[in-house]
C-alpha atoms as a PDB file:
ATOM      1  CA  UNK A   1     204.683 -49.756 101.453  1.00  0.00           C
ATOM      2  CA  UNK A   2     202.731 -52.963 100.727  1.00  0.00           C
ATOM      3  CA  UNK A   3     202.546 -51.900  96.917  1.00  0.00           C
ATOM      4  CA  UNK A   4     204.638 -50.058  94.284  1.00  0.00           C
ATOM      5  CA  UNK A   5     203.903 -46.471  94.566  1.00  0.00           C
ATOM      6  CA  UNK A   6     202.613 -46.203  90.475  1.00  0.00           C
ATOM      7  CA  UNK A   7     200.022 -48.686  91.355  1.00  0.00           C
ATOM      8  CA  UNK A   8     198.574 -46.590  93.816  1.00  0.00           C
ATOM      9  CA  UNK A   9     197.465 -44.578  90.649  1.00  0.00           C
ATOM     10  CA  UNK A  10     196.022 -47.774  88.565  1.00  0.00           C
ATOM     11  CA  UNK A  11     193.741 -48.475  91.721  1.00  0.00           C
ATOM     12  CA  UNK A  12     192.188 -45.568  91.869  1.00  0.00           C
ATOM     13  CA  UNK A  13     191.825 -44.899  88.118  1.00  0.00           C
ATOM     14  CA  UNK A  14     189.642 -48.533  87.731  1.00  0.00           C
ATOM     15  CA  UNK A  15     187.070 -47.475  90.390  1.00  0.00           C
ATOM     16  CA  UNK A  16     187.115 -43.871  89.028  1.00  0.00           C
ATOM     17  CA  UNK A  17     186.376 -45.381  85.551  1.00  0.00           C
ATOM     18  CA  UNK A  18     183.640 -48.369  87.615  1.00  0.00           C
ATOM     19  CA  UNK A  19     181.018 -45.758  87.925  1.00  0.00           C
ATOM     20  CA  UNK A  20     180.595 -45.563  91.834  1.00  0.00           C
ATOM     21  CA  UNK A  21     180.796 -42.055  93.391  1.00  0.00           C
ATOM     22  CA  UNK A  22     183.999 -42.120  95.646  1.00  0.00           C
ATOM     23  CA  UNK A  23     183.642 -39.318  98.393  1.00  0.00           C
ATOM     24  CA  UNK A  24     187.384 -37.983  99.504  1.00  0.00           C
ATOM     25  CA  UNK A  25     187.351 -36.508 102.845  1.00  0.00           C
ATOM     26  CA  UNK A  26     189.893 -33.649 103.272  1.00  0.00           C
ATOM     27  CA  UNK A  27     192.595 -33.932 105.526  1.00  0.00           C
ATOM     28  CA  UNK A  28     195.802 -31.745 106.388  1.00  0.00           C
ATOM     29  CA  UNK A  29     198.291 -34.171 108.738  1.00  0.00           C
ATOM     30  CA  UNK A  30     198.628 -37.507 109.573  1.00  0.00           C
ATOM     31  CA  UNK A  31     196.817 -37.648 112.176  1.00  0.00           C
ATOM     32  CA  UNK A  32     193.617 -36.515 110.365  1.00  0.00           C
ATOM     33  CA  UNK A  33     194.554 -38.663 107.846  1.00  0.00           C
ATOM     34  CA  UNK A  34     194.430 -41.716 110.673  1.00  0.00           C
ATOM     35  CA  UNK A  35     191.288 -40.571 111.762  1.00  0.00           C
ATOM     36  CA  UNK A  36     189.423 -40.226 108.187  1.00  0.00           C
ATOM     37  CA  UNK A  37     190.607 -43.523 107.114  1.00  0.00           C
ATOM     38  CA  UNK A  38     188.767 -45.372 109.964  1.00  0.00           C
ATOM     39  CA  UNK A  39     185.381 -44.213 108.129  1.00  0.00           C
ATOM     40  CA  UNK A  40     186.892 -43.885 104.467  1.00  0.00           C
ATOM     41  CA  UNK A  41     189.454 -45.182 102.420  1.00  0.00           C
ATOM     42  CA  UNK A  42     189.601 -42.338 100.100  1.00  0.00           C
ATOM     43  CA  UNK A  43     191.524 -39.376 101.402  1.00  0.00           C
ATOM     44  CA  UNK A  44     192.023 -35.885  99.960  1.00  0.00           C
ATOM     45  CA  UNK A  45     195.178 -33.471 100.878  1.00  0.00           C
ATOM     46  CA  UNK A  46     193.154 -30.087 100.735  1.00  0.00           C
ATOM     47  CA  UNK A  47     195.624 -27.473  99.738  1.00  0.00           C
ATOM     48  CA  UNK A  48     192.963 -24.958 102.352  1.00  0.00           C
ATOM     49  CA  UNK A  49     193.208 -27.167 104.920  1.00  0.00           C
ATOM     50  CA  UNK A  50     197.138 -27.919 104.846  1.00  0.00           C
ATOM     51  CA  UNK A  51     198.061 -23.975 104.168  1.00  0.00           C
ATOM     52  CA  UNK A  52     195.877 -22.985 107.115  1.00  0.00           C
ATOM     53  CA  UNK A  53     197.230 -26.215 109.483  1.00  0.00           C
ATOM     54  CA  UNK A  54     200.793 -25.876 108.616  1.00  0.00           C
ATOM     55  CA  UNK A  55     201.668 -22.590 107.895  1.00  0.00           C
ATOM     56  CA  UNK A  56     198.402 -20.692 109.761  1.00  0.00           C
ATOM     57  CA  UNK A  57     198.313 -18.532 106.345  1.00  0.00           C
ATOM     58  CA  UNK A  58     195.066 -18.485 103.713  1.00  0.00           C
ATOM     59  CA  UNK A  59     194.701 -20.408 100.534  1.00  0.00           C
ATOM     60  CA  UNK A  60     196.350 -17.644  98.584  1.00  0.00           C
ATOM     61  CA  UNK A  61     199.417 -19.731  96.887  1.00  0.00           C
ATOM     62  CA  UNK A  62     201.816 -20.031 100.242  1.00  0.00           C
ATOM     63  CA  UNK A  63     202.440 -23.594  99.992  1.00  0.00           C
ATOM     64  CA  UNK A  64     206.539 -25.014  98.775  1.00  0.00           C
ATOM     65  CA  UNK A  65     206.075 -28.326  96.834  1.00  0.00           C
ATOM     66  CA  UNK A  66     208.354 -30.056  99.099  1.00  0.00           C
ATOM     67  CA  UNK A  67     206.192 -29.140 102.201  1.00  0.00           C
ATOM     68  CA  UNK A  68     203.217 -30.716 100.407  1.00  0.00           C
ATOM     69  CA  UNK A  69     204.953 -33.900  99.130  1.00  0.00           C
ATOM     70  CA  UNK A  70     206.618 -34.470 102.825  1.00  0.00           C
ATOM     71  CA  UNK A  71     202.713 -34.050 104.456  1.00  0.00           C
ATOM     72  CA  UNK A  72     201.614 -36.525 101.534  1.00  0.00           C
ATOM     73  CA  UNK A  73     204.524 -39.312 102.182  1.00  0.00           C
ATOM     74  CA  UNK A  74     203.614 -39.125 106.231  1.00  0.00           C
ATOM     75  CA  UNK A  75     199.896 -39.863 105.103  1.00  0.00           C
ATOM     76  CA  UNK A  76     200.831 -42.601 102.725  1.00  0.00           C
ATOM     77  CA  UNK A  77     202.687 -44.190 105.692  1.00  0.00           C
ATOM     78  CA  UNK A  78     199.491 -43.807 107.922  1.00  0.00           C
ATOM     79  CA  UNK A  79     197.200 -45.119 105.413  1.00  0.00           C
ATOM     80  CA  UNK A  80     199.284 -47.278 102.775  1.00  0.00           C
ATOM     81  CA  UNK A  81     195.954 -48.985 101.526  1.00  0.00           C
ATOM     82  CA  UNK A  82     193.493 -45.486 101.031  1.00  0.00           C
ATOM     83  CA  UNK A  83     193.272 -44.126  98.046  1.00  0.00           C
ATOM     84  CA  UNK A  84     195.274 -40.408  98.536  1.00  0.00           C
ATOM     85  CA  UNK A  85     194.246 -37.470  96.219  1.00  0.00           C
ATOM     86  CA  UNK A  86     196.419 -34.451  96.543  1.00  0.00           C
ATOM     87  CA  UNK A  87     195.661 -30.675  95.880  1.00  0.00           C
ATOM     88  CA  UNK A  88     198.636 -29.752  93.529  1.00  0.00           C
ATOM     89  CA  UNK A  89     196.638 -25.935  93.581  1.00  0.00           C
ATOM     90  CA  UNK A  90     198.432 -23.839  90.548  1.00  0.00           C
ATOM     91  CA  UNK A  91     200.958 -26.196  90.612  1.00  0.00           C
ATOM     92  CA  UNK A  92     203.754 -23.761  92.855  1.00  0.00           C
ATOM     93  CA  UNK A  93     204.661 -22.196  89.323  1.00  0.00           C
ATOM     94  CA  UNK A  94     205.800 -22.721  85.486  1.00  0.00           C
ATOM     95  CA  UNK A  95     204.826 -25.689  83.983  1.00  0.00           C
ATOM     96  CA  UNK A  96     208.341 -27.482  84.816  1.00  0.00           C
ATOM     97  CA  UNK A  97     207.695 -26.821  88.736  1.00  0.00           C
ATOM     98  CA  UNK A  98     204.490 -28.321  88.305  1.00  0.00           C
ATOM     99  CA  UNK A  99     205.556 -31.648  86.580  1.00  0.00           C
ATOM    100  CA  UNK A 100     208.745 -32.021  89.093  1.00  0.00           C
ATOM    101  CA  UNK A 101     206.053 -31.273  91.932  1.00  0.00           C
ATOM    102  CA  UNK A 102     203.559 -34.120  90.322  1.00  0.00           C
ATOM    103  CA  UNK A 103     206.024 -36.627  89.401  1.00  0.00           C
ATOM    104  CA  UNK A 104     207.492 -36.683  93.433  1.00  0.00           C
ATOM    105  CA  UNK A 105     203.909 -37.088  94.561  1.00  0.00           C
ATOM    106  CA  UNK A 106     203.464 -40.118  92.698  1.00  0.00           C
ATOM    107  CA  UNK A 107     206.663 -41.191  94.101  1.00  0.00           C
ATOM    108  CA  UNK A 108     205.632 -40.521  97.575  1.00  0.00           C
ATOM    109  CA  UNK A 109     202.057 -42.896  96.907  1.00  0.00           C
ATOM    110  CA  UNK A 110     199.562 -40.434  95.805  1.00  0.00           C
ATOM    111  CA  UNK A 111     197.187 -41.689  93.795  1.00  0.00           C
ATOM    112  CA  UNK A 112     195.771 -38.836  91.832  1.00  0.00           C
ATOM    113  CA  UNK A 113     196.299 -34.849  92.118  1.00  0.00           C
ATOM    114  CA  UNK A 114     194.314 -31.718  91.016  1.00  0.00           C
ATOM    115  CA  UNK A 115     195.626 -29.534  89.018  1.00  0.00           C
ATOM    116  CA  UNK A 116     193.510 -25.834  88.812  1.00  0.00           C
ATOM    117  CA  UNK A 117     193.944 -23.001  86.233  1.00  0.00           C
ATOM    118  CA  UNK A 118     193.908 -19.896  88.328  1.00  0.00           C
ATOM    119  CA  UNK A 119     196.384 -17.193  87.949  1.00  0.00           C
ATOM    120  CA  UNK A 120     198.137 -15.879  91.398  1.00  0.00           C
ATOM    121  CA  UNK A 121     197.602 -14.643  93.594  1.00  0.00           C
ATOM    122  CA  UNK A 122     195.277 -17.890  93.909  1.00  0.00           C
ATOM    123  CA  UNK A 123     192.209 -18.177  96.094  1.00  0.00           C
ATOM    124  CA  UNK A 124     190.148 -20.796  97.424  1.00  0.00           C
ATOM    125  CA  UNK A 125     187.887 -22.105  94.578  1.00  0.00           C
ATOM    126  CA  UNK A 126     184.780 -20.947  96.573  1.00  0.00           C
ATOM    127  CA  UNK A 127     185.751 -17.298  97.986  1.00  0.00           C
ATOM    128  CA  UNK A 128     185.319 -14.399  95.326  1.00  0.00           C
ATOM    129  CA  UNK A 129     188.173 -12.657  93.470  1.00  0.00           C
ATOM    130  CA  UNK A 130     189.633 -15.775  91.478  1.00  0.00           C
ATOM    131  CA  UNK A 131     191.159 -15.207  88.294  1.00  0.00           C
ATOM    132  CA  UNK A 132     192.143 -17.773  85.845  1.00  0.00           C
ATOM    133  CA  UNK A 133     195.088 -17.959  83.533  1.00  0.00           C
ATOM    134  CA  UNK A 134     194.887 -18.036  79.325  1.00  0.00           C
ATOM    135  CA  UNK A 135     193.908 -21.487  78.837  1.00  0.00           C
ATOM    136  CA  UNK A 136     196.578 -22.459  75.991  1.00  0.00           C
ATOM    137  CA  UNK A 137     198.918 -21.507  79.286  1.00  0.00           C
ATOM    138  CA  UNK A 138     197.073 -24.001  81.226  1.00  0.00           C
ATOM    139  CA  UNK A 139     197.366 -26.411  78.826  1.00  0.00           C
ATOM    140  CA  UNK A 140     200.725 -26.617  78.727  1.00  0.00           C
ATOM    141  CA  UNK A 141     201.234 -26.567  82.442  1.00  0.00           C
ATOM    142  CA  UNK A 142     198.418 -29.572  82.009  1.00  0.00           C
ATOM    143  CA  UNK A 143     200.338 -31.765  79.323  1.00  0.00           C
ATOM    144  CA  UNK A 144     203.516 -31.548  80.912  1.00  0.00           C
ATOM    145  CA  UNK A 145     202.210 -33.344  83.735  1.00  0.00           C
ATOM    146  CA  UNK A 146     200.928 -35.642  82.006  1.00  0.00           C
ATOM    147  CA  UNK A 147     203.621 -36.628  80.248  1.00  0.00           C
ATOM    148  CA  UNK A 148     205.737 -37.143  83.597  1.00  0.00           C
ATOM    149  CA  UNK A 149     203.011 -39.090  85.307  1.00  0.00           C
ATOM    150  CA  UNK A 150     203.001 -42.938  85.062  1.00  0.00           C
ATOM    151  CA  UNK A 151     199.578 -44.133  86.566  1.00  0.00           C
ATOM    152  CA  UNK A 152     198.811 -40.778  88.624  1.00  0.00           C
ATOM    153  CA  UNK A 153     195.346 -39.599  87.838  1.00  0.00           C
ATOM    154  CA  UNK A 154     195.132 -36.411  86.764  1.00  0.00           C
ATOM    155  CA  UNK A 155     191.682 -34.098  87.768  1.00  0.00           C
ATOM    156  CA  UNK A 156     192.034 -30.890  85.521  1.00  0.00           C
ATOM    157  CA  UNK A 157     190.511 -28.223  87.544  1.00  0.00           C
ATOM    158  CA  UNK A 158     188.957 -24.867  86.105  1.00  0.00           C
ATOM    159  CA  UNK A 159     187.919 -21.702  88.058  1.00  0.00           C
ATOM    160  CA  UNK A 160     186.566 -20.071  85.059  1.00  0.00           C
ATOM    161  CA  UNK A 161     182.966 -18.320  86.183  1.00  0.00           C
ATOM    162  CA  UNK A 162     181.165 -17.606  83.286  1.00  0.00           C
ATOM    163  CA  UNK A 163     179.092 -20.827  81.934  1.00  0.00           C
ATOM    164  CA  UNK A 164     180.238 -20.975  78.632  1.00  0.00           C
ATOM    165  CA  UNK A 165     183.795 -20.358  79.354  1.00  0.00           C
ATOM    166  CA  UNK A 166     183.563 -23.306  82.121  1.00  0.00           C
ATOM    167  CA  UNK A 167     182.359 -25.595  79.418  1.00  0.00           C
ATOM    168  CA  UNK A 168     185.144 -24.443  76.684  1.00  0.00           C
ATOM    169  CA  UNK A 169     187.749 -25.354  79.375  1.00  0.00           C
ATOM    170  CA  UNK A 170     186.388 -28.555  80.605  1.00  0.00           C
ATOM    171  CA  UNK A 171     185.916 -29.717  76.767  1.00  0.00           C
ATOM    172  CA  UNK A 172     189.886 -28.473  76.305  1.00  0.00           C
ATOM    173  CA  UNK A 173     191.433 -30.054  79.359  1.00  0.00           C
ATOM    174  CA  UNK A 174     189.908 -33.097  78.823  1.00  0.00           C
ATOM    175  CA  UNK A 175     190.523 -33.213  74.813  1.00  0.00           C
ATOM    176  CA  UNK A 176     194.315 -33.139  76.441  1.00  0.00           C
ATOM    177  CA  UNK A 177     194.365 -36.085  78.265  1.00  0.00           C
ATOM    178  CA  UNK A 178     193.178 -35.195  81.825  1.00  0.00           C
ATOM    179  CA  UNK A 179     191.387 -38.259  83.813  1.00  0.00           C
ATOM    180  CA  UNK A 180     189.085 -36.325  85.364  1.00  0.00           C
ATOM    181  CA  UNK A 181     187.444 -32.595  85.695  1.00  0.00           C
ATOM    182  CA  UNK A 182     186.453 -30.524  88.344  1.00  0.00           C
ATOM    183  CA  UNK A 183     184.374 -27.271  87.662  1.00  0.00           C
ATOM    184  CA  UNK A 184     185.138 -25.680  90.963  1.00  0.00           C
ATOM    185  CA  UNK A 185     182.495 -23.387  92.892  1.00  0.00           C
ATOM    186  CA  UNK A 186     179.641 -24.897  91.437  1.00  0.00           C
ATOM    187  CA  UNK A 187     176.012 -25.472  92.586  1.00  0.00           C
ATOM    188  CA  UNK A 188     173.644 -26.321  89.598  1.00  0.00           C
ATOM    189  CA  UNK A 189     173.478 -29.319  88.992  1.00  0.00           C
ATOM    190  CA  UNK A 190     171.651 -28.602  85.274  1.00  0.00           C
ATOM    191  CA  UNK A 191     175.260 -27.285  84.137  1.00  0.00           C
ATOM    192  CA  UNK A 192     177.165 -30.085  85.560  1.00  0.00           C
ATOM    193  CA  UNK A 193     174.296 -32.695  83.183  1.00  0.00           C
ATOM    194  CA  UNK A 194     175.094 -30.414  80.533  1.00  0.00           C
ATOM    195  CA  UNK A 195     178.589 -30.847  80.820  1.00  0.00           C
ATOM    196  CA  UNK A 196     178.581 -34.415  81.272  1.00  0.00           C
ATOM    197  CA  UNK A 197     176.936 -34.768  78.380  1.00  0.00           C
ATOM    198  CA  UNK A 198     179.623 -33.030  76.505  1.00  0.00           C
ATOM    199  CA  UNK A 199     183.144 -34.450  77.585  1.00  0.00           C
ATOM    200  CA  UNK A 200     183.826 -38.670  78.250  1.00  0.00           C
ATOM    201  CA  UNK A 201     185.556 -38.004  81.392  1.00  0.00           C
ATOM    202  CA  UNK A 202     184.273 -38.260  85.138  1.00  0.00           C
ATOM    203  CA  UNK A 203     183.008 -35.451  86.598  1.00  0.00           C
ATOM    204  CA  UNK A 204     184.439 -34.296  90.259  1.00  0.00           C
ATOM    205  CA  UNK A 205     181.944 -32.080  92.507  1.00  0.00           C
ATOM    206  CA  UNK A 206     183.712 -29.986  95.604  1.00  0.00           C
ATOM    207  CA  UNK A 207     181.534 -29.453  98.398  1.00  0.00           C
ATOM    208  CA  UNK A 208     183.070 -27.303 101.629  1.00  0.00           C
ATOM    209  CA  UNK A 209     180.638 -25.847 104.271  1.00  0.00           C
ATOM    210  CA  UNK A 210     179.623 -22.351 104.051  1.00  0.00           C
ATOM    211  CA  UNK A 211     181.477 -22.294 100.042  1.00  0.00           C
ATOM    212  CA  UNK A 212     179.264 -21.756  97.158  1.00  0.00           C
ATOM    213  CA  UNK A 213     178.256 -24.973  96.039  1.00  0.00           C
ATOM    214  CA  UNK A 214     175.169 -26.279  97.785  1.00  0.00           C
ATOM    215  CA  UNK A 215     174.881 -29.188 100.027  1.00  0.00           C
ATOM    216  CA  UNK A 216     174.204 -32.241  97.537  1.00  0.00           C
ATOM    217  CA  UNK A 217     173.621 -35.589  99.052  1.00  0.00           C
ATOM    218  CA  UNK A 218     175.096 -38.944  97.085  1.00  0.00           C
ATOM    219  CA  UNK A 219     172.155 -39.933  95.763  1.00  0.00           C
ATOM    220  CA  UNK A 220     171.639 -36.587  94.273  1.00  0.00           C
ATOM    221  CA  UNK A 221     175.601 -36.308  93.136  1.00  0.00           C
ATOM    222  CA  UNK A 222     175.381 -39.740  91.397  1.00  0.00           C
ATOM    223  CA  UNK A 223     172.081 -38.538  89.454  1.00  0.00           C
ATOM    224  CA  UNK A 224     173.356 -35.691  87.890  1.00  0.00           C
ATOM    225  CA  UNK A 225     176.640 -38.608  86.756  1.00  0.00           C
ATOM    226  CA  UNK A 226     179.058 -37.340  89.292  1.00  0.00           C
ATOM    227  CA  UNK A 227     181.706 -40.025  90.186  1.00  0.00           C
ATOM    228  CA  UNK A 228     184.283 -38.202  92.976  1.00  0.00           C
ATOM    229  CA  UNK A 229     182.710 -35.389  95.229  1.00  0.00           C
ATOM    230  CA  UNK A 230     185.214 -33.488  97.635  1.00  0.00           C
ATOM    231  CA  UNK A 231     184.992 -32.765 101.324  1.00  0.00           C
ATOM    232  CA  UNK A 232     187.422 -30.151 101.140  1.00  0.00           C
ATOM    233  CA  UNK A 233     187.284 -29.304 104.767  1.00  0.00           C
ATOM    234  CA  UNK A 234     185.295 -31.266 107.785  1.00  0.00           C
ATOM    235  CA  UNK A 235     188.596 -32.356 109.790  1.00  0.00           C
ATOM    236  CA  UNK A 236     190.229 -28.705 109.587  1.00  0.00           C
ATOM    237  CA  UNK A 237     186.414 -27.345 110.508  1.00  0.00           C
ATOM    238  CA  UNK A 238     185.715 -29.791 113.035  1.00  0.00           C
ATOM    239  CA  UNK A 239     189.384 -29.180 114.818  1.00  0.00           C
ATOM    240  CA  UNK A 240     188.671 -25.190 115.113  1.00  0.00           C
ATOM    241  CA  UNK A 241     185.449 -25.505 116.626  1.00  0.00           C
ATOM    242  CA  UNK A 242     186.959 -28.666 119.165  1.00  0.00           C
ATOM    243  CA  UNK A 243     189.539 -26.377 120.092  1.00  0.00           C
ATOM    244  CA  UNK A 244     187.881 -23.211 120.375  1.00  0.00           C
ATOM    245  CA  UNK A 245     185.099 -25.211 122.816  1.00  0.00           C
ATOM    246  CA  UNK A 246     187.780 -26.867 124.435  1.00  0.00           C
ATOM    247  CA  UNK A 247     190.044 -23.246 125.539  1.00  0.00           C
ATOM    248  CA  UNK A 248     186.209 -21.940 126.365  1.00  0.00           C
ATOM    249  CA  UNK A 249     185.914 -24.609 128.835  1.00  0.00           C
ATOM    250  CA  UNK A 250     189.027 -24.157 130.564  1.00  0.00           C
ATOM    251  CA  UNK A 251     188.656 -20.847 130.835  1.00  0.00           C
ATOM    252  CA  UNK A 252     185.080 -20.731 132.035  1.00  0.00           C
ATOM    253  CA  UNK A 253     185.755 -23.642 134.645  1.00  0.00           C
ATOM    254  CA  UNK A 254     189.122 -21.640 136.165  1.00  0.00           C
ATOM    255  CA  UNK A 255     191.574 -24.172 134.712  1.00  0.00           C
ATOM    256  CA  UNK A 256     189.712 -27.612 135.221  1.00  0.00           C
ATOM    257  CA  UNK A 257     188.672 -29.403 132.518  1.00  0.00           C
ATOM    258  CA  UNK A 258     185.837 -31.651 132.726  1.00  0.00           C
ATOM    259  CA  UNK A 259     187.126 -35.179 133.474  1.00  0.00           C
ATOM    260  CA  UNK A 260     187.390 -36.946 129.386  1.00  0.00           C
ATOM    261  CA  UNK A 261     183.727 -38.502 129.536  1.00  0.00           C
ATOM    262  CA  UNK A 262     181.854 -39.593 126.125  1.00  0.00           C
ATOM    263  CA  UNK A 263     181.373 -37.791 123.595  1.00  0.00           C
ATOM    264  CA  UNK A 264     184.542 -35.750 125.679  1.00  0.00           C
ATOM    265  CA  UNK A 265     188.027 -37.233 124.138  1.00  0.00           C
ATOM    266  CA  UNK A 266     190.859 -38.432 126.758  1.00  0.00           C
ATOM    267  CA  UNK A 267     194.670 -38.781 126.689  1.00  0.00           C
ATOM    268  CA  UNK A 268     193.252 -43.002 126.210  1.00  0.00           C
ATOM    269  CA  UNK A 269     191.469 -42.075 123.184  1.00  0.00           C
ATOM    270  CA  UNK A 270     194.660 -40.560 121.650  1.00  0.00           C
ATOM    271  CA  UNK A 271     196.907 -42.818 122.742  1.00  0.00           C
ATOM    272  CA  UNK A 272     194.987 -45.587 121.333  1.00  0.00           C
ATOM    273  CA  UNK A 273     194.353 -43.892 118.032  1.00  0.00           C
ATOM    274  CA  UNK A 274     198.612 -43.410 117.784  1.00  0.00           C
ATOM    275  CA  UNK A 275     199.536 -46.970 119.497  1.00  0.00           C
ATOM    276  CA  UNK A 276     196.926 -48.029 116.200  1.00  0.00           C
ATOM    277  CA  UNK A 277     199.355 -45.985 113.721  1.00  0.00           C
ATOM    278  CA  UNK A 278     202.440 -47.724 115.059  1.00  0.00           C
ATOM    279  CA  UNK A 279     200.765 -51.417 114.895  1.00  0.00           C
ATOM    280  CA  UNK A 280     199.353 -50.562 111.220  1.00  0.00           C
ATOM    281  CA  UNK A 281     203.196 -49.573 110.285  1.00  0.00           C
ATOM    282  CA  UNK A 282     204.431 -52.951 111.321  1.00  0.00           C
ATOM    283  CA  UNK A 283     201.924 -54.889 109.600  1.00  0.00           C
ATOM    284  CA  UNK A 284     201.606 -53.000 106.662  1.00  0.00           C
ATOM    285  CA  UNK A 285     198.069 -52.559 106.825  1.00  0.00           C
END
């Protein structure tokens, strides 16, 4: 890698801290990853999108640590110069797990993680049924990854669903240390002003298509003093639908697919996009 892995971290904290709103684009393999960083250079791991690409199961707490540091190390390698946020979810289990599981991430190049509070069996921050853990338990879970983490940025995450409870967390996790919060499922805006008013850390806004935060565009994200907003989901989204067109079509046209004509994509377009990989490896870029 063209820099030590730690500084990966120290990158990403001085824009999060430069008040621009970075826009992470959620990815589940390398080869999303690829794709994604031709249009953006920040990159998000979505724990959705890798448990439903990997292991074809829901976001309900399936994923090993290992499996999730392996998929971030592959990305790192694709994109050694994007900045690489990784879903940590519950952390995989006690608070030891989830420092182990944070500290090999940053080994691997990630630049920041985000660490959530809900109590398994987990769920997707924007399906009903969540429930969230005592937060003195989170808190610990919280601090001891902290303390293992050298530059890593650190988003503390709360499912909580009740306003005021939201707020007590967010005030908590970031009176411990965290770099970052994330009130997930969120769509007024109002309670995300009243929150920034109340903590000194940057805010993170998650935004997945059909999930219960509304669509917000940048300008209207930066406004309410937003700095990172999450795209859980497009690549994982955009693959179903490609592949459910694309096994319509071959069915519907008795085995012959229409010859790989714009905005169609071709063995070329692949090949090109992997030959790309391989030349980026060698030159470090």
């Amino acid at each position: 890698m063209p820099e030590h892995s730690h500084a990966y971290g120290s990158r990403l904290r001085e824009e999060l801290n430069g008040g621009s709103l970075l826009p992470f684009i959620g990815v589940y393999d390398a080869y999303s990853a690829a794709l994604a960083a031709r249009k953006f250079d920040t990159l998000f791991l979505s724990g959705f999108s890798f448990s439903a690409s990997y292991y074809g199961l829901p976001d309900e707490g399936f994923i090993a640590w290992p499996d999730i540091v392996a998929c971030a190390q592959r990305i790192r390698t694709i994109a050694p110069n994007a900045h690489l946020l990784v879903d940590m979810d519950d952390g995989y289990g006690d608070a030891g797990v989830a420092a182990h599981a944070a500290a090999m991430l940053e080994a691997v190049g990630a630049s920041g993680i985000v660490l959530e509070d809900q109590l398994r069996p987990k769920k997707c921050g924007h399906l009903d049924g969540k429930q969230v853990v005592e937060v003195e338990r989170y808190l610990e879970k919280l601090g001891r990854v902290l303390a293992v983490r050298r530059e890593l940025v650190v988003i503390a995450r709360t499912d909580a669903s009740e306003p005021s409870e939201r707020l007590r967390r967010a005030k908590a996790f970031g009176r411990a240390g965290a770099d970052a919060l994330l009130i997930d499922g969120l769509s007024d805006l109002e309670f995300l002003r009243a929150v920034r008013a109340e903590v000194k850390q940057p805010l993170a806004f998650n935004q997945i298509a059909g999930g219960k935060s509304s669509r917000r565009s940048w300008t209207e994200l930066r406004s309410a003093g937003i700095a990172v907003v999450i795209y859980s989901t497009p690549c994982l989204f955009a693959a179903h639908q490609g592949i459910a067109q694309e096994l319509e079509l071959l069915c519907a046209n008795d085995g012959r697919l229409p010859d790989p004509v714009a905005p169609r994509v071709g063995l070329s377009d692949v090949d090109a996009r992997l030959q790309a990989n391989v030349a980026s490896r060698k030159s470090g870029k």
